[in-house]
Protein backbone atom coordinates (compact mmCIF):
# COMPACT_ATOMS: atom_id res chain seq x y z
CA UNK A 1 -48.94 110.52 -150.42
CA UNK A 2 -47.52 112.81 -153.00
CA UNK A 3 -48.86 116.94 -152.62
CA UNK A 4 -47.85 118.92 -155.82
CA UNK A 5 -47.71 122.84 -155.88
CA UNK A 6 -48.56 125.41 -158.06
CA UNK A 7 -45.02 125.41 -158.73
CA UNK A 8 -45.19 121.49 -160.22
CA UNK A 9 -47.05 122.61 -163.07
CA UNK A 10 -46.00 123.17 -166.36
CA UNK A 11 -47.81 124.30 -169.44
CA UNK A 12 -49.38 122.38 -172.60
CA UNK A 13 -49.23 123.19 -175.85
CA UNK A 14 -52.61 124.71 -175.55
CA UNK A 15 -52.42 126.75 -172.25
CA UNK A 16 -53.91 124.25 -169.85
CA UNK A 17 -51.46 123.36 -167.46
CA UNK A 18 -50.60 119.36 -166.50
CA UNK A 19 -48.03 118.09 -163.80
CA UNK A 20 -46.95 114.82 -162.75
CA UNK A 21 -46.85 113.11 -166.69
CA UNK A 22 -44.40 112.87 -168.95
CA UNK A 23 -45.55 114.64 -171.99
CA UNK A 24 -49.31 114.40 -172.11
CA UNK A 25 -52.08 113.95 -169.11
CA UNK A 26 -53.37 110.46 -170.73
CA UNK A 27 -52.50 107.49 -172.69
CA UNK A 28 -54.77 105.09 -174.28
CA UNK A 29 -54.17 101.48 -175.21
CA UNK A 30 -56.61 99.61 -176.84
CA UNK A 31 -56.85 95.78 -175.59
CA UNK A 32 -57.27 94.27 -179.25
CA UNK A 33 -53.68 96.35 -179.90
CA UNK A 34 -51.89 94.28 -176.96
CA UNK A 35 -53.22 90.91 -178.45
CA UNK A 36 -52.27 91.39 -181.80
CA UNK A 37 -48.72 92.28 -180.37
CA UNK A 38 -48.91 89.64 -177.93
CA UNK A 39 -49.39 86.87 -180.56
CA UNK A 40 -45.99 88.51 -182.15
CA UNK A 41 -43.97 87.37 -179.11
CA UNK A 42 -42.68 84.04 -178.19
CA UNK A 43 -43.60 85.46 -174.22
CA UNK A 44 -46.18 87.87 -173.80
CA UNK A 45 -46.63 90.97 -172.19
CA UNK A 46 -49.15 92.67 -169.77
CA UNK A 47 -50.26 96.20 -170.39
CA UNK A 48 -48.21 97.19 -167.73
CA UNK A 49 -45.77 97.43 -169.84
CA UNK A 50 -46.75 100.61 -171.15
CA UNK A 51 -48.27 102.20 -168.67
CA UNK A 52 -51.70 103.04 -169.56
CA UNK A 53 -54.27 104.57 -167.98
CA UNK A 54 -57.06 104.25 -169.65
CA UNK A 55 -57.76 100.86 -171.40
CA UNK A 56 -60.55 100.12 -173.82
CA UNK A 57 -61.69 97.14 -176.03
CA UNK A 58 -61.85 98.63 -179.70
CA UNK A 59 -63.06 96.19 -182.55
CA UNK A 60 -59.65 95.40 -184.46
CA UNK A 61 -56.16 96.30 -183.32
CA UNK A 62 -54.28 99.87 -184.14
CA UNK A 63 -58.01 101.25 -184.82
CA UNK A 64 -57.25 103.85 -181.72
CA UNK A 65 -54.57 105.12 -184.69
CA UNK A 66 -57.69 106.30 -186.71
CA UNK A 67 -59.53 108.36 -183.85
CA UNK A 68 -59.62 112.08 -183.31
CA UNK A 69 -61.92 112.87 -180.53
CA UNK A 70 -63.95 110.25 -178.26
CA UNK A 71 -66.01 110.35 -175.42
CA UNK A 72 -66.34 107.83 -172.46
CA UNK A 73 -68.37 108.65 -169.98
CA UNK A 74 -68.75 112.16 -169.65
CA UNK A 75 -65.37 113.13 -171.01
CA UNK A 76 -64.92 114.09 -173.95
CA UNK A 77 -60.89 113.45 -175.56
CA UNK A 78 -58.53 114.66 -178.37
CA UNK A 79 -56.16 112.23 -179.44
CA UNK A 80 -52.72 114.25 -179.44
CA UNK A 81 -51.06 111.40 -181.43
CA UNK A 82 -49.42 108.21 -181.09
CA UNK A 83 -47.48 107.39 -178.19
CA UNK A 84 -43.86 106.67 -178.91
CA UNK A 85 -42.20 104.04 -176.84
CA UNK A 86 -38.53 103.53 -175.76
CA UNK A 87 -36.33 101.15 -174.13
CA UNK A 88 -38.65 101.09 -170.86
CA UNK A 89 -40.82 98.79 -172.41
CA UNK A 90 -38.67 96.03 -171.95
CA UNK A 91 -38.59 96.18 -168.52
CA UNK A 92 -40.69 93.60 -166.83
CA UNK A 93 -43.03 95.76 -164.31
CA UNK A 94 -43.17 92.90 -162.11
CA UNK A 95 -39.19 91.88 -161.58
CA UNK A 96 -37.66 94.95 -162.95
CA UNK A 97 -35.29 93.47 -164.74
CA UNK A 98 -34.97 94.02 -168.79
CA UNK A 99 -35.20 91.48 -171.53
CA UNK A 100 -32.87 90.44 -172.85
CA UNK A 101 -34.31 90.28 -176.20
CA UNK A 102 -35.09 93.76 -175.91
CA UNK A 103 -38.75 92.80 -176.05
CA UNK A 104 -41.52 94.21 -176.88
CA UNK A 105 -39.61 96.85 -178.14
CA UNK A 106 -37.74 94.72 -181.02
CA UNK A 107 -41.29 93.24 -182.04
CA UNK A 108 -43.05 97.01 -181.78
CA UNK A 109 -39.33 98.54 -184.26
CA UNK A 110 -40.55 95.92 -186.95
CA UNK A 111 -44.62 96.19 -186.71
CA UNK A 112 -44.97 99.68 -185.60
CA UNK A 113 -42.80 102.46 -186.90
CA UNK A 114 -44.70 105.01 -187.66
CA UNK A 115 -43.72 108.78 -188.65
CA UNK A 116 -43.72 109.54 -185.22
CA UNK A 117 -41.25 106.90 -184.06
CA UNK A 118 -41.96 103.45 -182.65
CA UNK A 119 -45.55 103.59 -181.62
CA UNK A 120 -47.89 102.33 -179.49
CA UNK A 121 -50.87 103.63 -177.92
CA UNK A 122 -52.23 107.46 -178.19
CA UNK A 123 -51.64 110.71 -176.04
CA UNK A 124 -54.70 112.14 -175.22
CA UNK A 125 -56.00 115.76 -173.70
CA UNK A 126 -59.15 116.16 -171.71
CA UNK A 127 -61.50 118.48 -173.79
CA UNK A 128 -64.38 118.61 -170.31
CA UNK A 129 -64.22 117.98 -166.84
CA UNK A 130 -66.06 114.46 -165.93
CA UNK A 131 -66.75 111.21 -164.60
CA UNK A 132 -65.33 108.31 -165.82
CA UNK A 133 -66.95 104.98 -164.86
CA UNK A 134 -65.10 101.25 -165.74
CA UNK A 135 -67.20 99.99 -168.21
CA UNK A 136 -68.20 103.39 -169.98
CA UNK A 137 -68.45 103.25 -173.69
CA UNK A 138 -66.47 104.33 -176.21
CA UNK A 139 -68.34 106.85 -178.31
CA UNK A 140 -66.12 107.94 -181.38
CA UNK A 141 -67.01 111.25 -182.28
CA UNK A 142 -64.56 112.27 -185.23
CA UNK A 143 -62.36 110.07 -186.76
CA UNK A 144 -58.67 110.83 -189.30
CA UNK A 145 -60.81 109.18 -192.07
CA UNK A 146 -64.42 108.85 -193.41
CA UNK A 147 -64.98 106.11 -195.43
């Protein structure tokens, strides 16, 4: 059981106030992202490997890149930006113990480097309060591009 205090939170960039995450409240990885990085490796990894907490299956892989705002469920989100990965990625969730190919990482350096840094996933914010239900769809409401 973990209790945190008034004095565990911290403020974000807009004035709302997070604790208990390392930059930003949630991170997204779409499933069709993993499998196009998976068939990269000789040994595959699980999404545990980054951490995720909220998963969803877009259409094509890196399309979460193009998103601004979405809504599952009642909750509406604004993607922050990519999530930039380090050296924790190449530590097996299950064993604990690194790779010693440095992968996913090494694979991610060469496929993903984006302006950000090594990317993969996106940061999100909250925009509502809301119920999120496994399952909900994935309603994009504004994307970096019309076509």
């Amino acid at each position: 059981m973990l209790w945190l205090g008034a004095e565990s939170q911290r403020p974000y960039p807009d004035s709302n106030k997070m604790s208990f995450a390392d930059g930003h409240p949630y991170l997204l990885v779409n499933q069709a992202s993993l499998d196009a990085l998976n068939r990269e490796l000789h040994q595959p990894v699980s999404l545990r490997h980054f951490r995720p907490n909220l998963v969803v299956d877009g259409d094509y892989p890196w399309v979460e890149d193009e998103w601004q705002r979405i809504r599952i469920g009642e909750v509406e989100f604004e993607i922050t930006g990519p999530c930039t990965r380090c050296v924790l990625t190449t530590v097996d969730p299950q064993s604990g113990e690194k790779d010693p190919g440095g992968e996913p990482l090494q694979t991610l350096v060469r496929t993903r480097r984006l302006d950000e840094g090594v990317c993969f996933g996106v940061n999100l914010r909250a925009c509502n309060e809301g119920i999120l239900t496994l399952g909900d769809p994935v309603e994009i409401v504004s994307e970096l591009y019309s076509f």
